[in-house]
PDB file of N, CA and C in Angstrom:
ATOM      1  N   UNK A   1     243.329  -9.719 -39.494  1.00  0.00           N
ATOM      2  CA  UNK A   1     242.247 -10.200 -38.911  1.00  0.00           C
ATOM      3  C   UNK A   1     242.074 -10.315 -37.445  1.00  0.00           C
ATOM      4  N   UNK A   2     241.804 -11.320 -37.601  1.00  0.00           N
ATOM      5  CA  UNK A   2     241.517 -12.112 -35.748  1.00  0.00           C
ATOM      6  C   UNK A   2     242.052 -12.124 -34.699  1.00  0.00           C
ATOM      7  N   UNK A   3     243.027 -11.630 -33.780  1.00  0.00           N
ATOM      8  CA  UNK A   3     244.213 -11.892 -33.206  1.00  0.00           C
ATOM      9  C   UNK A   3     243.865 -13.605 -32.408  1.00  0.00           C
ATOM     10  N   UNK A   4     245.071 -14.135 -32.478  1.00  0.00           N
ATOM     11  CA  UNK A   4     245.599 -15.536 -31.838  1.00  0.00           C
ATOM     12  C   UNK A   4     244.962 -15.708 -30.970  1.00  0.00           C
ATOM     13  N   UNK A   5     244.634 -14.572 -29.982  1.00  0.00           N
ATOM     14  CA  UNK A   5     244.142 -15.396 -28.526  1.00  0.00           C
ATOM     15  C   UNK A   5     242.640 -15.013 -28.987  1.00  0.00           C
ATOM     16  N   UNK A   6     241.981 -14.610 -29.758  1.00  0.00           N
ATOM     17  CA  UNK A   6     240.553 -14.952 -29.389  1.00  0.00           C
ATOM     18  C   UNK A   6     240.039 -15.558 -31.542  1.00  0.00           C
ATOM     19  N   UNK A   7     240.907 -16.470 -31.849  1.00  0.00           N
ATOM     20  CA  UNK A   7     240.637 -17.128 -32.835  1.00  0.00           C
ATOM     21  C   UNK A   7     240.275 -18.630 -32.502  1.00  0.00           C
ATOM     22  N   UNK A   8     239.250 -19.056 -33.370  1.00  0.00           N
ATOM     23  CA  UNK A   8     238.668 -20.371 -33.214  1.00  0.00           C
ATOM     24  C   UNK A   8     239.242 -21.696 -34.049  1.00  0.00           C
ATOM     25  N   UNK A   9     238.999 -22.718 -33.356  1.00  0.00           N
ATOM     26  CA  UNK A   9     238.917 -23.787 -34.711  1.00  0.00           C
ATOM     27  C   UNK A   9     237.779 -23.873 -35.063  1.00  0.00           C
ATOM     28  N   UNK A  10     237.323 -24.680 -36.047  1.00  0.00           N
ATOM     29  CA  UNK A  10     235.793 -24.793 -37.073  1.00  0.00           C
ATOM     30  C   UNK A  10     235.478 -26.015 -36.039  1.00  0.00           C
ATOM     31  N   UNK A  11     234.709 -26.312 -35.703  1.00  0.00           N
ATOM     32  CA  UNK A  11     233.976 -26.808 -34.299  1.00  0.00           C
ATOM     33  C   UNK A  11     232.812 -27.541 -35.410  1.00  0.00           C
ATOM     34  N   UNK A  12     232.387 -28.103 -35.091  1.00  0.00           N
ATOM     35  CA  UNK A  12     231.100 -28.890 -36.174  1.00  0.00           C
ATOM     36  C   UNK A  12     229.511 -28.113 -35.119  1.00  0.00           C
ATOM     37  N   UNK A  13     229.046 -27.620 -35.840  1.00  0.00           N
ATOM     38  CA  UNK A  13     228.047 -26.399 -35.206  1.00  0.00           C
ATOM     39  C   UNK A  13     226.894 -27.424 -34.613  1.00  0.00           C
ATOM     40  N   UNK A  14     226.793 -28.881 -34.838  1.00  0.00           N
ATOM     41  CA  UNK A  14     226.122 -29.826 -33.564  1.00  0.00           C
ATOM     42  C   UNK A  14     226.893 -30.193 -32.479  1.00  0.00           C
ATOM     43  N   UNK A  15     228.275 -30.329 -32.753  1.00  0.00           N
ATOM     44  CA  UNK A  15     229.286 -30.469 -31.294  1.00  0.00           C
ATOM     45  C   UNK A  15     229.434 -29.390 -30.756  1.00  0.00           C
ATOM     46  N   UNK A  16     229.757 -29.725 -29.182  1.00  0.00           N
ATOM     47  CA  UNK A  16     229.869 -28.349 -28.434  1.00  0.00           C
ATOM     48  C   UNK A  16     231.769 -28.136 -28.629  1.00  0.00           C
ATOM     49  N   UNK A  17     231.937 -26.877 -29.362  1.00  0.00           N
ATOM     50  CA  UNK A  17     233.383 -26.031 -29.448  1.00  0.00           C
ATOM     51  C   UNK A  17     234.049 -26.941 -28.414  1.00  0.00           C
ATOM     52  N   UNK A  18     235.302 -27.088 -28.527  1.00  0.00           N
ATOM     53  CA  UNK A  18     236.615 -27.233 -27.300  1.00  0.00           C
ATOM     54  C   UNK A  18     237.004 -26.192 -26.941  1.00  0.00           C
ATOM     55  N   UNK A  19     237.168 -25.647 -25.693  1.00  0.00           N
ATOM     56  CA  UNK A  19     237.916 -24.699 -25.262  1.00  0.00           C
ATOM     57  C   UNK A  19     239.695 -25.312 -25.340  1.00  0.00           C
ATOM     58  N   UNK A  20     240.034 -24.365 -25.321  1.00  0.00           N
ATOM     59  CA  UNK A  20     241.445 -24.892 -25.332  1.00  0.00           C
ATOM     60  C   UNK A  20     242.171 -23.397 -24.852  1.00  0.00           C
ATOM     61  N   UNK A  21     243.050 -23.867 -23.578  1.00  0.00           N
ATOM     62  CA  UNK A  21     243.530 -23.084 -23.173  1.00  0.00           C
ATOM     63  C   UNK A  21     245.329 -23.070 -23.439  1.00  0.00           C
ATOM     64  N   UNK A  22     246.031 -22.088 -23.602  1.00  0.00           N
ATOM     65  CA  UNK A  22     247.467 -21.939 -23.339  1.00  0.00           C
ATOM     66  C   UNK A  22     247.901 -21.941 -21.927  1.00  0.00           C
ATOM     67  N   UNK A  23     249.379 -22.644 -22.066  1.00  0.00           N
ATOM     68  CA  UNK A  23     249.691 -22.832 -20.280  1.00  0.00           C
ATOM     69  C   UNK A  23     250.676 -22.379 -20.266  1.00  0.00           C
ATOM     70  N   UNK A  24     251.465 -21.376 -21.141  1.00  0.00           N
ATOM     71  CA  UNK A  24     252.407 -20.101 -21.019  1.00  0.00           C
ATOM     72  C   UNK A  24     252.198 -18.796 -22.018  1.00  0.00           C
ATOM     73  N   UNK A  25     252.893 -17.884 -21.253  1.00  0.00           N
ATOM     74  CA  UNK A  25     252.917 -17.096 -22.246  1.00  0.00           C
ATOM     75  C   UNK A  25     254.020 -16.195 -21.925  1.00  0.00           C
ATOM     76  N   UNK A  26     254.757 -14.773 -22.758  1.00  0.00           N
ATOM     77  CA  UNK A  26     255.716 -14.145 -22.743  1.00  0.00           C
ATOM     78  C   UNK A  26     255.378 -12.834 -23.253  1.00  0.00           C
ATOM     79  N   UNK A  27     254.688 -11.920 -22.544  1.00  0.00           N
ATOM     80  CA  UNK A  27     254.127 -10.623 -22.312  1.00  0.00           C
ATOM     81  C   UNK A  27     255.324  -9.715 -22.987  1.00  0.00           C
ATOM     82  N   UNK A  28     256.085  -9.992 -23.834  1.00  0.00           N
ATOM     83  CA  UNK A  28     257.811  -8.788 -23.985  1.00  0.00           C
ATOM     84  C   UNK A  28     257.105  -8.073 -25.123  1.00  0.00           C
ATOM     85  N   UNK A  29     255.897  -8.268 -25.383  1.00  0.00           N
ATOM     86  CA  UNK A  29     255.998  -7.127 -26.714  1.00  0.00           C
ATOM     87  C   UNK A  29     255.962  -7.282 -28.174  1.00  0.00           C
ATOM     88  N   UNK A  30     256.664  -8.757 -28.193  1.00  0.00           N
ATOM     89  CA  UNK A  30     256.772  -9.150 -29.567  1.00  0.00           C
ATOM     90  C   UNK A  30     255.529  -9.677 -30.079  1.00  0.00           C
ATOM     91  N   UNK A  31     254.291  -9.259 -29.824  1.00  0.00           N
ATOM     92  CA  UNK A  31     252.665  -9.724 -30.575  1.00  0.00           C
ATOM     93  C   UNK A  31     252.329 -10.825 -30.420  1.00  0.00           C
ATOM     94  N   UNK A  32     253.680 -12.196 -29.788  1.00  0.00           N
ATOM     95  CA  UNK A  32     253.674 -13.502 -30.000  1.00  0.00           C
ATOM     96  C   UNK A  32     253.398 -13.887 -28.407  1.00  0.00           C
ATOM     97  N   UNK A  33     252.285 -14.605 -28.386  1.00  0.00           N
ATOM     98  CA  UNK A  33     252.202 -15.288 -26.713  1.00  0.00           C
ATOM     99  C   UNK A  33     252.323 -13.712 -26.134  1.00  0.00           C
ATOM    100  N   UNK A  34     251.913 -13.126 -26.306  1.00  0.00           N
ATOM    101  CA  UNK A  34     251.584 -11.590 -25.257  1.00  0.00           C
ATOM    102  C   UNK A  34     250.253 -11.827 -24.735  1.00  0.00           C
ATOM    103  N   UNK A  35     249.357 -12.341 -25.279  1.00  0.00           N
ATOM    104  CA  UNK A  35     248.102 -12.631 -23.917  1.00  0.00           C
ATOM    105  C   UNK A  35     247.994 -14.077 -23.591  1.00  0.00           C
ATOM    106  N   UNK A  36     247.553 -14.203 -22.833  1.00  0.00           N
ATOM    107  CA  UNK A  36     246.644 -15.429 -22.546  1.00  0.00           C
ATOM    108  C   UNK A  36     245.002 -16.104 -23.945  1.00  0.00           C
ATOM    109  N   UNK A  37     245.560 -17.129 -24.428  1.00  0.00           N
ATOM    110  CA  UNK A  37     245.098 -17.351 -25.509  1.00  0.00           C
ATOM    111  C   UNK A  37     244.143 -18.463 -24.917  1.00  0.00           C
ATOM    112  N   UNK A  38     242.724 -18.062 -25.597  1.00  0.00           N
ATOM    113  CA  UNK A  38     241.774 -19.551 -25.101  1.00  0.00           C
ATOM    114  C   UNK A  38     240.721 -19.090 -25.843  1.00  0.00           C
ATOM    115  N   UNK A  39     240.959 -20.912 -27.020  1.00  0.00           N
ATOM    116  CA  UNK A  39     240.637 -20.714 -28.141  1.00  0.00           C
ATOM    117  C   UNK A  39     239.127 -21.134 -27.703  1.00  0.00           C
ATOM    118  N   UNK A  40     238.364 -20.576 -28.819  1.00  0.00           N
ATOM    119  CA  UNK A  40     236.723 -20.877 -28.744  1.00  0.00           C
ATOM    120  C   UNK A  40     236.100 -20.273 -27.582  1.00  0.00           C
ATOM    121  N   UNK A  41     236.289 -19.396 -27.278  1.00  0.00           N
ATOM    122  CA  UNK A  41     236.132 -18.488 -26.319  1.00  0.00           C
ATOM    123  C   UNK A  41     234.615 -17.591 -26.651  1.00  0.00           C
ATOM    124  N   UNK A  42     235.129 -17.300 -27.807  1.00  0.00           N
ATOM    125  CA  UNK A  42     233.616 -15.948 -28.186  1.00  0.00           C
ATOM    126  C   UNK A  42     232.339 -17.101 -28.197  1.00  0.00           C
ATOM    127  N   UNK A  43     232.296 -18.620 -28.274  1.00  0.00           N
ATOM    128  CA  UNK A  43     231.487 -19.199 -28.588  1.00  0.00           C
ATOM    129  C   UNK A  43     230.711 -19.485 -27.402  1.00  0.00           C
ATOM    130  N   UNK A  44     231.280 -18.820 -26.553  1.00  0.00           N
ATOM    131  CA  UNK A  44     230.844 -19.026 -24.722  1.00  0.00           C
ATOM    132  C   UNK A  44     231.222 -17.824 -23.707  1.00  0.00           C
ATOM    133  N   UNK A  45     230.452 -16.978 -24.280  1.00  0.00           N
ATOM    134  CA  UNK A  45     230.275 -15.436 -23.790  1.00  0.00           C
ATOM    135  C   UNK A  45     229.698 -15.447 -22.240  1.00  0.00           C
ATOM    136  N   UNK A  46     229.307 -16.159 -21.545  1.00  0.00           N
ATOM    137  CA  UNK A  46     229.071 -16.233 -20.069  1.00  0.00           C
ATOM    138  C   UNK A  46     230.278 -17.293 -19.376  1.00  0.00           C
ATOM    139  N   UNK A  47     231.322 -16.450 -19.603  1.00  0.00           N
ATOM    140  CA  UNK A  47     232.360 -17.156 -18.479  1.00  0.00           C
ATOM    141  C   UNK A  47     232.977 -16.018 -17.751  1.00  0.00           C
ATOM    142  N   UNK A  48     234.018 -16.432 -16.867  1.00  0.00           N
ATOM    143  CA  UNK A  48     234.498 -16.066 -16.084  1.00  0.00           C
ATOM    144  C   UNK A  48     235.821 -16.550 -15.481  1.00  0.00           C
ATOM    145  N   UNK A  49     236.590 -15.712 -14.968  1.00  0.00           N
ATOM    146  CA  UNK A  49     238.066 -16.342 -15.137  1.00  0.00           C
ATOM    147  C   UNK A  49     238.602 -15.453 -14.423  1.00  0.00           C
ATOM    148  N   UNK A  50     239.583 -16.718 -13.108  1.00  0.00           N
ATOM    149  CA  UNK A  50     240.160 -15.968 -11.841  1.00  0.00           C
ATOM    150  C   UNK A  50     241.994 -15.912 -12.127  1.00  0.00           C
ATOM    151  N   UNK A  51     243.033 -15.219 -12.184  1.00  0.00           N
ATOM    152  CA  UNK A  51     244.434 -16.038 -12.281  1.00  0.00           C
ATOM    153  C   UNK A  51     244.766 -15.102 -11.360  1.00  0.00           C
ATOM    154  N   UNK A  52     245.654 -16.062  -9.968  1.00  0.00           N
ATOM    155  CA  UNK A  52     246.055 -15.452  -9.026  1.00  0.00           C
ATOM    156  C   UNK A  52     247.606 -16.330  -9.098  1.00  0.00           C
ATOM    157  N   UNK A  53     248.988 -16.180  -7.744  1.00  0.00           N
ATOM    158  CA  UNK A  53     250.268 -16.120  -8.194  1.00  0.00           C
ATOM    159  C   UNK A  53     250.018 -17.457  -6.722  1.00  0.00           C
ATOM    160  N   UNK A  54     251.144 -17.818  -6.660  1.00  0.00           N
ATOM    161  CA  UNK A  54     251.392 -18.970  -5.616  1.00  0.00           C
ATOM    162  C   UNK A  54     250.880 -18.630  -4.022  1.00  0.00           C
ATOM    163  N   UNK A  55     250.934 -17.716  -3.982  1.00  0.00           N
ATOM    164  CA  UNK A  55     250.394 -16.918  -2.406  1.00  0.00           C
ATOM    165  C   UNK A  55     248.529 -17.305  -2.473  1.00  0.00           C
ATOM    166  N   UNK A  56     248.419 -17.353  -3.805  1.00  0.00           N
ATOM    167  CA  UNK A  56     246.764 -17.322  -3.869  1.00  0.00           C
ATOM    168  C   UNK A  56     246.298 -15.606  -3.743  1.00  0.00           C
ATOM    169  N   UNK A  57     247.079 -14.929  -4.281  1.00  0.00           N
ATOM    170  CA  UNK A  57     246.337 -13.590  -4.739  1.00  0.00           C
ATOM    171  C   UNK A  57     246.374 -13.127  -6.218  1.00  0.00           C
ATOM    172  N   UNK A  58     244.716 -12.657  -6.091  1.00  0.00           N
ATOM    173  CA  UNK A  58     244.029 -12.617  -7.218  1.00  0.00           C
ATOM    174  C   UNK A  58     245.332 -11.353  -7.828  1.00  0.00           C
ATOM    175  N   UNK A  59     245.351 -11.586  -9.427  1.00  0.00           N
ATOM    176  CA  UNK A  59     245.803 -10.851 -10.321  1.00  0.00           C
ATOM    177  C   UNK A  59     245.521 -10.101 -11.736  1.00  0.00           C
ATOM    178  N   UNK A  60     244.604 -11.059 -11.746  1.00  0.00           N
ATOM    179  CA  UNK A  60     243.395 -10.639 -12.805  1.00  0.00           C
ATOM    180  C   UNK A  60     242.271 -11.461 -12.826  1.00  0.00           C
ATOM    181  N   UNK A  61     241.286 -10.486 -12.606  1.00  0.00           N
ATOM    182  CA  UNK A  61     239.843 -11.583 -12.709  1.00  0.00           C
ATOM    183  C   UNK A  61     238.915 -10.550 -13.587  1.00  0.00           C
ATOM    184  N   UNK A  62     238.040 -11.317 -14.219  1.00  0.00           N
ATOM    185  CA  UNK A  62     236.889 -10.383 -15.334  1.00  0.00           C
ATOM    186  C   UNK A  62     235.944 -11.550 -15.540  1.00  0.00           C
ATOM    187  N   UNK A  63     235.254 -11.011 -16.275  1.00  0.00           N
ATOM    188  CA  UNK A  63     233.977 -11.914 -17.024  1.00  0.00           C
ATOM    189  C   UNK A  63     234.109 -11.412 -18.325  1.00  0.00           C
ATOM    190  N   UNK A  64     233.184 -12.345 -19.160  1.00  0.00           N
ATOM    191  CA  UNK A  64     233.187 -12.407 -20.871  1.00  0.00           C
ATOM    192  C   UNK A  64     234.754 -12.065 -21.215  1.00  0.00           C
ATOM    193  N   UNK A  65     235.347 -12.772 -21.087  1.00  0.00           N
ATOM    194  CA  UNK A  65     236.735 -12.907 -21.060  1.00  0.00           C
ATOM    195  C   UNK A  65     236.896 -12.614 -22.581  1.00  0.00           C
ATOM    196  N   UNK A  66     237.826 -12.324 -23.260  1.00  0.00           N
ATOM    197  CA  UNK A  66     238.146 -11.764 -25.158  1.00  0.00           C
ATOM    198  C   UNK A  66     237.122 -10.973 -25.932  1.00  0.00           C
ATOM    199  N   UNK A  67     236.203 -10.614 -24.893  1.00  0.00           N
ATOM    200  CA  UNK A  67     235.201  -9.309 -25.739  1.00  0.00           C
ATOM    201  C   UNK A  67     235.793  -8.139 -25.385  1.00  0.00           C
ATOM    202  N   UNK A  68     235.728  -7.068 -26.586  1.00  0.00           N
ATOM    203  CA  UNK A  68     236.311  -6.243 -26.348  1.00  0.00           C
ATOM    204  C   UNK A  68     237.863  -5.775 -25.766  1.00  0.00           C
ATOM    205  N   UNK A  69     238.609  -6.680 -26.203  1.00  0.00           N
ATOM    206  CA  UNK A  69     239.976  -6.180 -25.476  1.00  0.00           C
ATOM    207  C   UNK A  69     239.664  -6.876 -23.987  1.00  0.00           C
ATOM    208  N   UNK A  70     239.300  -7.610 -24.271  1.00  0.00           N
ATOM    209  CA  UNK A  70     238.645  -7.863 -22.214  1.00  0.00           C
ATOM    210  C   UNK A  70     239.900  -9.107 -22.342  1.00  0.00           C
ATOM    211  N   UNK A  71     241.423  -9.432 -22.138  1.00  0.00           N
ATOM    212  CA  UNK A  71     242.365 -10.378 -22.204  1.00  0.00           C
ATOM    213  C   UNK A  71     243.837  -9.952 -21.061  1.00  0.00           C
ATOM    214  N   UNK A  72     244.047 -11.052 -20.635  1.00  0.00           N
ATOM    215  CA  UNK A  72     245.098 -11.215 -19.960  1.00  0.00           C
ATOM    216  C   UNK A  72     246.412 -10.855 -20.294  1.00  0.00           C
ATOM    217  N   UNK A  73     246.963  -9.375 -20.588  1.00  0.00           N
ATOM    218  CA  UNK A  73     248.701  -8.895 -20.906  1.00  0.00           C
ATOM    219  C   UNK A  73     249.457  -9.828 -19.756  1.00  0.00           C
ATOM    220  N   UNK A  74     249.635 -10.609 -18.745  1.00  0.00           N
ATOM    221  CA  UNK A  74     250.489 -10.843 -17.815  1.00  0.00           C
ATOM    222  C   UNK A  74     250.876  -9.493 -17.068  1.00  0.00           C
ATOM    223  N   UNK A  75     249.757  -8.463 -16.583  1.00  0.00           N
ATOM    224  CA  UNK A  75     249.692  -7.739 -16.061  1.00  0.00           C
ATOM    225  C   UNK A  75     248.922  -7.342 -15.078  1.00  0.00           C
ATOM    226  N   UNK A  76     249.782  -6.866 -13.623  1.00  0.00           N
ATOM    227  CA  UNK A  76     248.520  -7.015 -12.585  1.00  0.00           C
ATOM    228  C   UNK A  76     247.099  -6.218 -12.518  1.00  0.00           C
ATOM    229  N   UNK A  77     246.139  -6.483 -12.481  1.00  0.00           N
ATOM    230  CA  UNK A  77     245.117  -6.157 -12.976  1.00  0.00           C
ATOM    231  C   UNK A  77     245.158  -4.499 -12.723  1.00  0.00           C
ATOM    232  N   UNK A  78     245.505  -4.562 -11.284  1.00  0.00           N
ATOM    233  CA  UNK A  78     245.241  -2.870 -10.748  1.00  0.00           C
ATOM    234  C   UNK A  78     246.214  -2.587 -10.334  1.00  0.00           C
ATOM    235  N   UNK A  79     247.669  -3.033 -10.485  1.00  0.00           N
ATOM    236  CA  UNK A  79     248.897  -2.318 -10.584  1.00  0.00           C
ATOM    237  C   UNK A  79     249.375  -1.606 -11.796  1.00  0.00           C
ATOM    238  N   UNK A  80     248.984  -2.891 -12.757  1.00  0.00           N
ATOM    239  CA  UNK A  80     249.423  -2.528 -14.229  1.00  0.00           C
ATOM    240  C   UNK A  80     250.595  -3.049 -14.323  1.00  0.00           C
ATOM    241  N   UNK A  81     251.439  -3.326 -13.271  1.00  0.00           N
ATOM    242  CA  UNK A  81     252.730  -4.094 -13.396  1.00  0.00           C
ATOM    243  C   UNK A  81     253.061  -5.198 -14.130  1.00  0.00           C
ATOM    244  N   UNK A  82     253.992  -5.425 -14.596  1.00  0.00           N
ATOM    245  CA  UNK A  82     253.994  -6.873 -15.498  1.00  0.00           C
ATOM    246  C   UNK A  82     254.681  -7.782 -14.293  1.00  0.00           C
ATOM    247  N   UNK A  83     253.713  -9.094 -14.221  1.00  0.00           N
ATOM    248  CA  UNK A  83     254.421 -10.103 -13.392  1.00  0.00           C
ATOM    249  C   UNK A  83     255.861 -10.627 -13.467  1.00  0.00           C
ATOM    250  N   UNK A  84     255.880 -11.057 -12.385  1.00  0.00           N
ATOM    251  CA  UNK A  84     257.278 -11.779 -12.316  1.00  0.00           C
ATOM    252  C   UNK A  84     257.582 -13.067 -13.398  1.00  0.00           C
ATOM    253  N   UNK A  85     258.543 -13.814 -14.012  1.00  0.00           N
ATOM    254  CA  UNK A  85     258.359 -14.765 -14.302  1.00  0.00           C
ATOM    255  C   UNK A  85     258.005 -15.506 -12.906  1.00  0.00           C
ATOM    256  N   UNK A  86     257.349 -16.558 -13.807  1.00  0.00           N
ATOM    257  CA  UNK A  86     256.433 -17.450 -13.004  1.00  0.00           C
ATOM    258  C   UNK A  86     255.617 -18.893 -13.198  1.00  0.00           C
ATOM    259  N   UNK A  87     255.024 -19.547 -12.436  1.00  0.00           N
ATOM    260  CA  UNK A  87     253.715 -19.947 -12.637  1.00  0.00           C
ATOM    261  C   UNK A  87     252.499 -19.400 -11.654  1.00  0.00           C
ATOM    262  N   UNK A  88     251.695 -19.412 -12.164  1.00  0.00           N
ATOM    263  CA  UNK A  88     250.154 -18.709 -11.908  1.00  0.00           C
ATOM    264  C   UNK A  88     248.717 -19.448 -11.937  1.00  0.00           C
ATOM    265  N   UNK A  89     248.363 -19.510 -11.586  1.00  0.00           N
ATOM    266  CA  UNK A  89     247.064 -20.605 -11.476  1.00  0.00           C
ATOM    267  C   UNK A  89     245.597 -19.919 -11.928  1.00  0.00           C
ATOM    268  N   UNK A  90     244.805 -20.335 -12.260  1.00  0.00           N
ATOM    269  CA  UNK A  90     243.694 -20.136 -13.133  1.00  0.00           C
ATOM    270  C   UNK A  90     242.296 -20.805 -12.592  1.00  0.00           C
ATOM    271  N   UNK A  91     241.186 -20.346 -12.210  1.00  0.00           N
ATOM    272  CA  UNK A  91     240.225 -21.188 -12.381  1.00  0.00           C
ATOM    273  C   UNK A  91     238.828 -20.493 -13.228  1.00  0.00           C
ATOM    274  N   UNK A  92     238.555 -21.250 -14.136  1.00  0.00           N
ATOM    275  CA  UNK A  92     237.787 -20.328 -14.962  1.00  0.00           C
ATOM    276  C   UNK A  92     236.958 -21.449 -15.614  1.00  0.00           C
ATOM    277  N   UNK A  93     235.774 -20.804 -15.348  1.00  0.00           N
ATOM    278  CA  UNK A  93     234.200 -20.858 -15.554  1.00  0.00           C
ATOM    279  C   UNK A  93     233.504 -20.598 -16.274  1.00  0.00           C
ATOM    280  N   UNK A  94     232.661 -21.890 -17.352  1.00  0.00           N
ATOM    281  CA  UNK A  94     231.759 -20.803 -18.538  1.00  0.00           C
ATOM    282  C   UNK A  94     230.437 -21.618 -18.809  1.00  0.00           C
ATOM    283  N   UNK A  95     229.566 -21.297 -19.113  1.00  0.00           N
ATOM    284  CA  UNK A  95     227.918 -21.941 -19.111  1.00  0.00           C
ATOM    285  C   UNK A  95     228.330 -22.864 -21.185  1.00  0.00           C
ATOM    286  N   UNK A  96     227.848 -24.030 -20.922  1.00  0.00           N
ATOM    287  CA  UNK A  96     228.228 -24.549 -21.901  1.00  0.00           C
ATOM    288  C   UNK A  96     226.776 -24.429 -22.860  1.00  0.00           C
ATOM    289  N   UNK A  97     226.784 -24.854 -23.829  1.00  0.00           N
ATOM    290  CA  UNK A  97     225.865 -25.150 -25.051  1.00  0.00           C
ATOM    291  C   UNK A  97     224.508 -25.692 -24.069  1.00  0.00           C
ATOM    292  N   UNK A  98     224.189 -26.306 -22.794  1.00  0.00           N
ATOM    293  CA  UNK A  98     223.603 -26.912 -22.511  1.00  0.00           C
ATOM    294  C   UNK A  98     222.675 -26.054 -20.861  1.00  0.00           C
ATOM    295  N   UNK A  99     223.511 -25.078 -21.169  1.00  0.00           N
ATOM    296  CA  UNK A  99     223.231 -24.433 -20.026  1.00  0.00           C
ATOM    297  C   UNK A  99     223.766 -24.867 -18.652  1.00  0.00           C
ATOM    298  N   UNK A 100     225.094 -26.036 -18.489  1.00  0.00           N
ATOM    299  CA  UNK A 100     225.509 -26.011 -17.307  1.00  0.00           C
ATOM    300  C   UNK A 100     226.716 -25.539 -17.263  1.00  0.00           C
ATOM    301  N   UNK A 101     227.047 -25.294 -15.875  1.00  0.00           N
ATOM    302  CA  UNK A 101     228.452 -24.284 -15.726  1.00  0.00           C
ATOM    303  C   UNK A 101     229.354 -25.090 -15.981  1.00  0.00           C
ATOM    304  N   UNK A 102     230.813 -24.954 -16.301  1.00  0.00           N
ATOM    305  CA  UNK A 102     231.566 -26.012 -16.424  1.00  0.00           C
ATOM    306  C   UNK A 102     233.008 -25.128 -15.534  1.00  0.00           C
ATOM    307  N   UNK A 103     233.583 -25.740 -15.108  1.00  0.00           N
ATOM    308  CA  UNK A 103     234.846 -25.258 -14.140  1.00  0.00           C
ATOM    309  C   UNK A 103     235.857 -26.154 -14.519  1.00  0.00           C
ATOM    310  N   UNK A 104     237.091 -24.877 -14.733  1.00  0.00           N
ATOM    311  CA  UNK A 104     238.506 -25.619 -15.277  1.00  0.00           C
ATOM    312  C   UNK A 104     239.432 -24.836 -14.622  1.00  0.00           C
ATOM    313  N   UNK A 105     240.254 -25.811 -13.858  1.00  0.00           N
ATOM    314  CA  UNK A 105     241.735 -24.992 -13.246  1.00  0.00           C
ATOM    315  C   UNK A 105     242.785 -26.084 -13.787  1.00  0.00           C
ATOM    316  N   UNK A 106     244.026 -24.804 -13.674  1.00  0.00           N
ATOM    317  CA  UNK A 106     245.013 -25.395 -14.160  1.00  0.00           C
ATOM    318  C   UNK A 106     245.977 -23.991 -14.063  1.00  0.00           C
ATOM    319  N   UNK A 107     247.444 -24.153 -15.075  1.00  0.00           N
ATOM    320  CA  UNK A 107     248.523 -23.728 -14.072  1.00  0.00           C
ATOM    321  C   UNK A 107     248.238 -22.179 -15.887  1.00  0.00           C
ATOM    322  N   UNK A 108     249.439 -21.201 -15.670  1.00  0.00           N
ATOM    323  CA  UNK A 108     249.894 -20.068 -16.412  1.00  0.00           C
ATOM    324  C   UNK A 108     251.093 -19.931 -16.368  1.00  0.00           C
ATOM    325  N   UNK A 109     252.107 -20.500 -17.349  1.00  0.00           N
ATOM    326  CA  UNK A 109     254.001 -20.144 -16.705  1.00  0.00           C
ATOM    327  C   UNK A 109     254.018 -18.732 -17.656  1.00  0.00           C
ATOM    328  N   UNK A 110     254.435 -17.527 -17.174  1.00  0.00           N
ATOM    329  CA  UNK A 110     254.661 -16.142 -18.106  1.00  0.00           C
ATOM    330  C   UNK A 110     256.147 -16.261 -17.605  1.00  0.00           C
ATOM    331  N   UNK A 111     256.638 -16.024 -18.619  1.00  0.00           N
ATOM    332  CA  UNK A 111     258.132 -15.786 -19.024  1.00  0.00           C
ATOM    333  C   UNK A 111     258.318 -14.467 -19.793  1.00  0.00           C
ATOM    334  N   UNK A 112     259.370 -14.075 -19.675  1.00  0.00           N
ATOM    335  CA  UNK A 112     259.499 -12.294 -20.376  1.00  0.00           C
ATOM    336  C   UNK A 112     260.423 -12.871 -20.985  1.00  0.00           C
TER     337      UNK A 112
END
């Protein structure tokens, strides 16, 4: 079915979904924690999402984030390189049920 990072919980369809984000992951290959997982995602198709490294350079940024293969390998966006272990920082943006933007930062530890 579904893969992990763009699967939902059952959300009660009058409450607005939880996003819920992962704050590591381990890109080696094994199918497990290889992307960046953030659940309830398809339910909020106008977001946007920055993750740059301690210097503050960008490493991957996109919009409609889990459509189409559109997900975070722990790979630099336009190197293709796989990051260092690390932590990585995030700020990411999505128009809620109500039509206002909502903004969330917080950290990414990738481990190989």
């Amino acid at each position: 079915g579904i893969p992990d990072c763009l699967q939902f919980n059952n959300a009660d369809q009058n409450t607005e979904a939880y996003i819920q984000m992962t704050n590591a992951m381990s890109p080696n290959g094994y199918r497990s924690n290889d992307t960046m997982t953030i659940r309830n995602i398809e339910l909020y198709p106008e977001n946007e999402i920055y993750i740059f490294n301690r210097w503050s350079q960008t490493v991957f940024e996109t919009k409609n984030y889990g459509s189409n293969g559109n997900v975070f390998e722990g790979r630099h966006q336009f190197t293709k390189r796989i990051l260092p272990v690390g932590t990585y920082f995030y700020i990411f943006t999505y128009k809620n049920k109500n039509g206002l933007i909502v903004k969330r930062k917080g950290y990414l530890y990738i481990n190989n």
